[in-house]
C-alpha atoms as a PDB file:
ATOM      1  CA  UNK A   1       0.000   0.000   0.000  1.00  0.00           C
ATOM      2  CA  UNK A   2       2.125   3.054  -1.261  1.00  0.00           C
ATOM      3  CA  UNK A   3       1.266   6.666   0.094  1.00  0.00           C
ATOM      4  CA  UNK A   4       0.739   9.072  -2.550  1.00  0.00           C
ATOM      5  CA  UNK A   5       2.508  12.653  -1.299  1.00  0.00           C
ATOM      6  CA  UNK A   6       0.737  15.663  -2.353  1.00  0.00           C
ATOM      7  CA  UNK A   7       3.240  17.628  -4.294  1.00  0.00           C
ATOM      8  CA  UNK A   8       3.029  21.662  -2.954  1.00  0.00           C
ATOM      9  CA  UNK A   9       2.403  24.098  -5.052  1.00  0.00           C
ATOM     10  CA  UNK A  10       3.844  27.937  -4.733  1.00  0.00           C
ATOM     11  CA  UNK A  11       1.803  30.882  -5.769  1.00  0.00           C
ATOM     12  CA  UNK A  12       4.726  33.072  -7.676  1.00  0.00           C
ATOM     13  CA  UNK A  13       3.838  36.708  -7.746  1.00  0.00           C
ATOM     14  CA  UNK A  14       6.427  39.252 -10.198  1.00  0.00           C
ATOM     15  CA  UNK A  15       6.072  41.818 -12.729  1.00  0.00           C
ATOM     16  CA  UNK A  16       9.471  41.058 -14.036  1.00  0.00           C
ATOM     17  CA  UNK A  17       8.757  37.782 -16.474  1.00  0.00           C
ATOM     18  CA  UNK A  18      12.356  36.983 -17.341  1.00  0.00           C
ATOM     19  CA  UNK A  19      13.280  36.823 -13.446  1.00  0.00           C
ATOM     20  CA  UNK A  20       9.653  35.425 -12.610  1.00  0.00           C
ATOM     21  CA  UNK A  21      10.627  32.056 -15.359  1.00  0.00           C
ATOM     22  CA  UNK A  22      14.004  32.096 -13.606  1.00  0.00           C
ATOM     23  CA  UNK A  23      12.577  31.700 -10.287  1.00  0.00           C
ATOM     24  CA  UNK A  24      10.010  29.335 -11.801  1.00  0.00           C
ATOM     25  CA  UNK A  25      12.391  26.987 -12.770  1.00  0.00           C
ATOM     26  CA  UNK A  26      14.582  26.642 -10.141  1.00  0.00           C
ATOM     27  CA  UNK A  27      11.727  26.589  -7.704  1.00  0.00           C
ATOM     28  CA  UNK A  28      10.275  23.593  -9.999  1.00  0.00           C
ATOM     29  CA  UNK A  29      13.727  21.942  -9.899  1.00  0.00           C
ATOM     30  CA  UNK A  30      12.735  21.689  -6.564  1.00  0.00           C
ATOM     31  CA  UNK A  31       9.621  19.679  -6.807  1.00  0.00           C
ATOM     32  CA  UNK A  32       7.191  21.815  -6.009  1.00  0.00           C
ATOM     33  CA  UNK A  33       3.917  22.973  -8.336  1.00  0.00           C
ATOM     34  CA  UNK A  34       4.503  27.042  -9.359  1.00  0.00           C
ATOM     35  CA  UNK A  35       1.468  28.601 -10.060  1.00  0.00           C
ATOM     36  CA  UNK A  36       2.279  32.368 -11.478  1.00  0.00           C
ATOM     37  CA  UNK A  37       1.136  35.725 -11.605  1.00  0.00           C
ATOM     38  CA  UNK A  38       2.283  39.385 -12.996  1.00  0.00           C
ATOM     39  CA  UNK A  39       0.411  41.872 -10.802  1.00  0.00           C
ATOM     40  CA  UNK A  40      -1.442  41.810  -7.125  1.00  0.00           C
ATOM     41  CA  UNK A  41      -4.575  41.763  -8.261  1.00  0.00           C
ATOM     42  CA  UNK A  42      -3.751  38.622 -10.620  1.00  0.00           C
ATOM     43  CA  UNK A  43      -2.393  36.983  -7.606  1.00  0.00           C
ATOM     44  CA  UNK A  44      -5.339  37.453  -5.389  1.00  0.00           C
ATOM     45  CA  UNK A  45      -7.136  36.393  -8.367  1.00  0.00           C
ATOM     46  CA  UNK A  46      -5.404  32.867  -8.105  1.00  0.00           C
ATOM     47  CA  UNK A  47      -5.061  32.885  -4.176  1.00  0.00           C
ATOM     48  CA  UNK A  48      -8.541  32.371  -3.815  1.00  0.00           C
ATOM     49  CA  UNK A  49      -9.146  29.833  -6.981  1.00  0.00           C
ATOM     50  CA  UNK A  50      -6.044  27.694  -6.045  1.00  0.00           C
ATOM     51  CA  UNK A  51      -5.537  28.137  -2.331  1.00  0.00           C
ATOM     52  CA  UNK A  52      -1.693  27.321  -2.894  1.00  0.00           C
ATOM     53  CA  UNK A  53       0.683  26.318  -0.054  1.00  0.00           C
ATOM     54  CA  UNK A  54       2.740  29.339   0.049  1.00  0.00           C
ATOM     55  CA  UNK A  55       3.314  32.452  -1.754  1.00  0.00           C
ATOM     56  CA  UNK A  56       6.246  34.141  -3.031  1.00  0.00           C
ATOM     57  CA  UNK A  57       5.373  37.801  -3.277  1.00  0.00           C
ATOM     58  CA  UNK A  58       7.200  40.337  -5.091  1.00  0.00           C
ATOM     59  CA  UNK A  59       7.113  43.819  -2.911  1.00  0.00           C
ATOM     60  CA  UNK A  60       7.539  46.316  -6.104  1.00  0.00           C
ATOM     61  CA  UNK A  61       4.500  45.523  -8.854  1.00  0.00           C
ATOM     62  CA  UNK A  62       1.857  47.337 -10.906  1.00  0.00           C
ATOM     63  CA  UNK A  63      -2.048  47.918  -9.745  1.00  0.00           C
ATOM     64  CA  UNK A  64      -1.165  46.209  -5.796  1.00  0.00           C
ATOM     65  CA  UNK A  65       1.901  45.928  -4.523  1.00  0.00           C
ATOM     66  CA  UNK A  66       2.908  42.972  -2.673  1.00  0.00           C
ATOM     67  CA  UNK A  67       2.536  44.686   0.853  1.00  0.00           C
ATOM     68  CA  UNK A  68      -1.281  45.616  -0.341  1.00  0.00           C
ATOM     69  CA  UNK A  69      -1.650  41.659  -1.161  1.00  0.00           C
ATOM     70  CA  UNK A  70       0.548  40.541   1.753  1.00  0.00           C
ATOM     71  CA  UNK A  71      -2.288  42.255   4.084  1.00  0.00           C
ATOM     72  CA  UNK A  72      -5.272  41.413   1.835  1.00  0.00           C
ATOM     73  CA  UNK A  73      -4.425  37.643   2.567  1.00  0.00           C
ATOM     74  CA  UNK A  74      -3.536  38.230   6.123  1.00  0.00           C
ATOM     75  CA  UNK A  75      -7.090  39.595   6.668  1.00  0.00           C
ATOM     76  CA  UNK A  76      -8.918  36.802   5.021  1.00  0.00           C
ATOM     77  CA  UNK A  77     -10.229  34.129   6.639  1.00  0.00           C
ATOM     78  CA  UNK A  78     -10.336  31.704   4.007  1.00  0.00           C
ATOM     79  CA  UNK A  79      -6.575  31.640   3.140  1.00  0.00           C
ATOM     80  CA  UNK A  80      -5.053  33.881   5.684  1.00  0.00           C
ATOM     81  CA  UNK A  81      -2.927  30.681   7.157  1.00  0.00           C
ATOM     82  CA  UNK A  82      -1.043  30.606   3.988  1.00  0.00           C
ATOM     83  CA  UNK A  83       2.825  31.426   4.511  1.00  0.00           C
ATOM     84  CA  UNK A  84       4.137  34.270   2.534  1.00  0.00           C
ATOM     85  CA  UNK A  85       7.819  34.764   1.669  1.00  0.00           C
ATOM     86  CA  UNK A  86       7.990  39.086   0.357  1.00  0.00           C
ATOM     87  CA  UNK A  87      11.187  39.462  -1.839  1.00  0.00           C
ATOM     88  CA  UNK A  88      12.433  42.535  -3.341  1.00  0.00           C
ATOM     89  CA  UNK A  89      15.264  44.298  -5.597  1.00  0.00           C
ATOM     90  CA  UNK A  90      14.675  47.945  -4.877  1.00  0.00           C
ATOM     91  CA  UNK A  91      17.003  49.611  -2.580  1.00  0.00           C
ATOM     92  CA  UNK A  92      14.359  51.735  -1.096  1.00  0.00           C
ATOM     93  CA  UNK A  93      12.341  48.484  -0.287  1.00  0.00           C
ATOM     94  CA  UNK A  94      15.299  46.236   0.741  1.00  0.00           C
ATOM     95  CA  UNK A  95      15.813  49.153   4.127  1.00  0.00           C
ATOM     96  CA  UNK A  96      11.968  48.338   5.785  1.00  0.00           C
ATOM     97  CA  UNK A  97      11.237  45.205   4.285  1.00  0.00           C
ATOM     98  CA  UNK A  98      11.753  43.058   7.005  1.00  0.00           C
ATOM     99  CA  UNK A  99      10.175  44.833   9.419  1.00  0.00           C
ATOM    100  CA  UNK A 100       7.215  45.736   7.611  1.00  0.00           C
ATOM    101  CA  UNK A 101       6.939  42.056   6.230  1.00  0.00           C
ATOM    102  CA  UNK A 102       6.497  40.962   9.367  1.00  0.00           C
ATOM    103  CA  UNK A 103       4.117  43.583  10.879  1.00  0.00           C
ATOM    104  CA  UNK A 104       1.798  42.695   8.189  1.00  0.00           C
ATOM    105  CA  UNK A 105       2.139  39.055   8.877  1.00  0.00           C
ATOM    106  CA  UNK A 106       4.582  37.238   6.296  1.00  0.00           C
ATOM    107  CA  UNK A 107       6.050  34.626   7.287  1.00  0.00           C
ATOM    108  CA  UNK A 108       9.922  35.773   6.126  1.00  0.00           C
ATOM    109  CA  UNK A 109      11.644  38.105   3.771  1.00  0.00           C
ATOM    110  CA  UNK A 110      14.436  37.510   0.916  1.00  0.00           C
ATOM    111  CA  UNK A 111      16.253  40.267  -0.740  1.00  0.00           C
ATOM    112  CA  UNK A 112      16.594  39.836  -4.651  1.00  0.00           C
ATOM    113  CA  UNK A 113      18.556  38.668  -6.193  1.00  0.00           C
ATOM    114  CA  UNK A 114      18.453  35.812  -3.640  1.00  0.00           C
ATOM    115  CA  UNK A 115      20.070  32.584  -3.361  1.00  0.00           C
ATOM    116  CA  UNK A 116      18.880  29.196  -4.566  1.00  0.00           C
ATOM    117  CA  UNK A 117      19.763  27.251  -1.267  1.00  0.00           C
ATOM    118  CA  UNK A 118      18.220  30.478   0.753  1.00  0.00           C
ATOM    119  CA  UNK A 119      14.999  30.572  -1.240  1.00  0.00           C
ATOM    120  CA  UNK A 120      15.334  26.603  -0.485  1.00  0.00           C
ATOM    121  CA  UNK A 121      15.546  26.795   3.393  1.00  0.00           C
ATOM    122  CA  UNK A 122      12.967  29.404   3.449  1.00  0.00           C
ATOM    123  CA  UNK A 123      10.384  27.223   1.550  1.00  0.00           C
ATOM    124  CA  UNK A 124      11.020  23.818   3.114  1.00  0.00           C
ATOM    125  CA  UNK A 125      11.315  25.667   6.913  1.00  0.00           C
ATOM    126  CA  UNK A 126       7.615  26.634   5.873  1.00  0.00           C
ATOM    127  CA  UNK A 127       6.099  24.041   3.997  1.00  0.00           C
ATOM    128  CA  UNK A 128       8.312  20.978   3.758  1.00  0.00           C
END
């Protein structure tokens, strides 16, 4: 009788596409499922529809940024208990992002570019 593992999927969330397929790739070398999206409002979009295991949010995007979706999740009920992992490249970002990541409830923080084994860590400390 084999035990069939439920592979975990990651929801992730940049504007940039060459970085976000970089990302992808390395995060599906991994194992995991990676669902993504270009823009907050895509990824609340696909938060709600696919209810993934953990997000990896971009901080710096068009229409919401990812401190706008960081606390939209936070405050819902229905998927609030997801872990979120903010990342960022800007300079004027990278100085309050981990304190405001965590005041708004994500779960950790990785400046951009990051490192493969960091992102690694940070995903299987949360999720497996």
């Amino acid at each position: 009788m084999s035990v069939e593992k439920k592979v975990k999927t990651i929801l992730l969330v940049d504007d940039e596409k060459d970085i976000a397929e970089l990302t992808r790739m390395r995060i599906l070398s991994l194992g995991y499922n990676v669902i993504l999206a270009g823009d907050g409002e895509e990824a609340l979009i696909k938060i709600k529809k696919e209810h993934p295991d953990l997000i990896l949010l971009d901080v710096k995007m068009p229409k919401l940024d990812g401190y706008q979706v960081c606390k939209a999740v936070k405050s819902d009920p229905g998927v609030k208990d997801i872990p979120i992992i903010l990342f960022t490249a800007s300079s004027r970002h990278v100085m309050e992002l981990g304190d405001r990541a965590l005041e708004l409830g994500a779960a950790s923080c990785i400046k951009k570019p990051f490192d493969s084994k960091d992102l690694l860590e940070q995903i299987k400390k949360l999720i497996g």
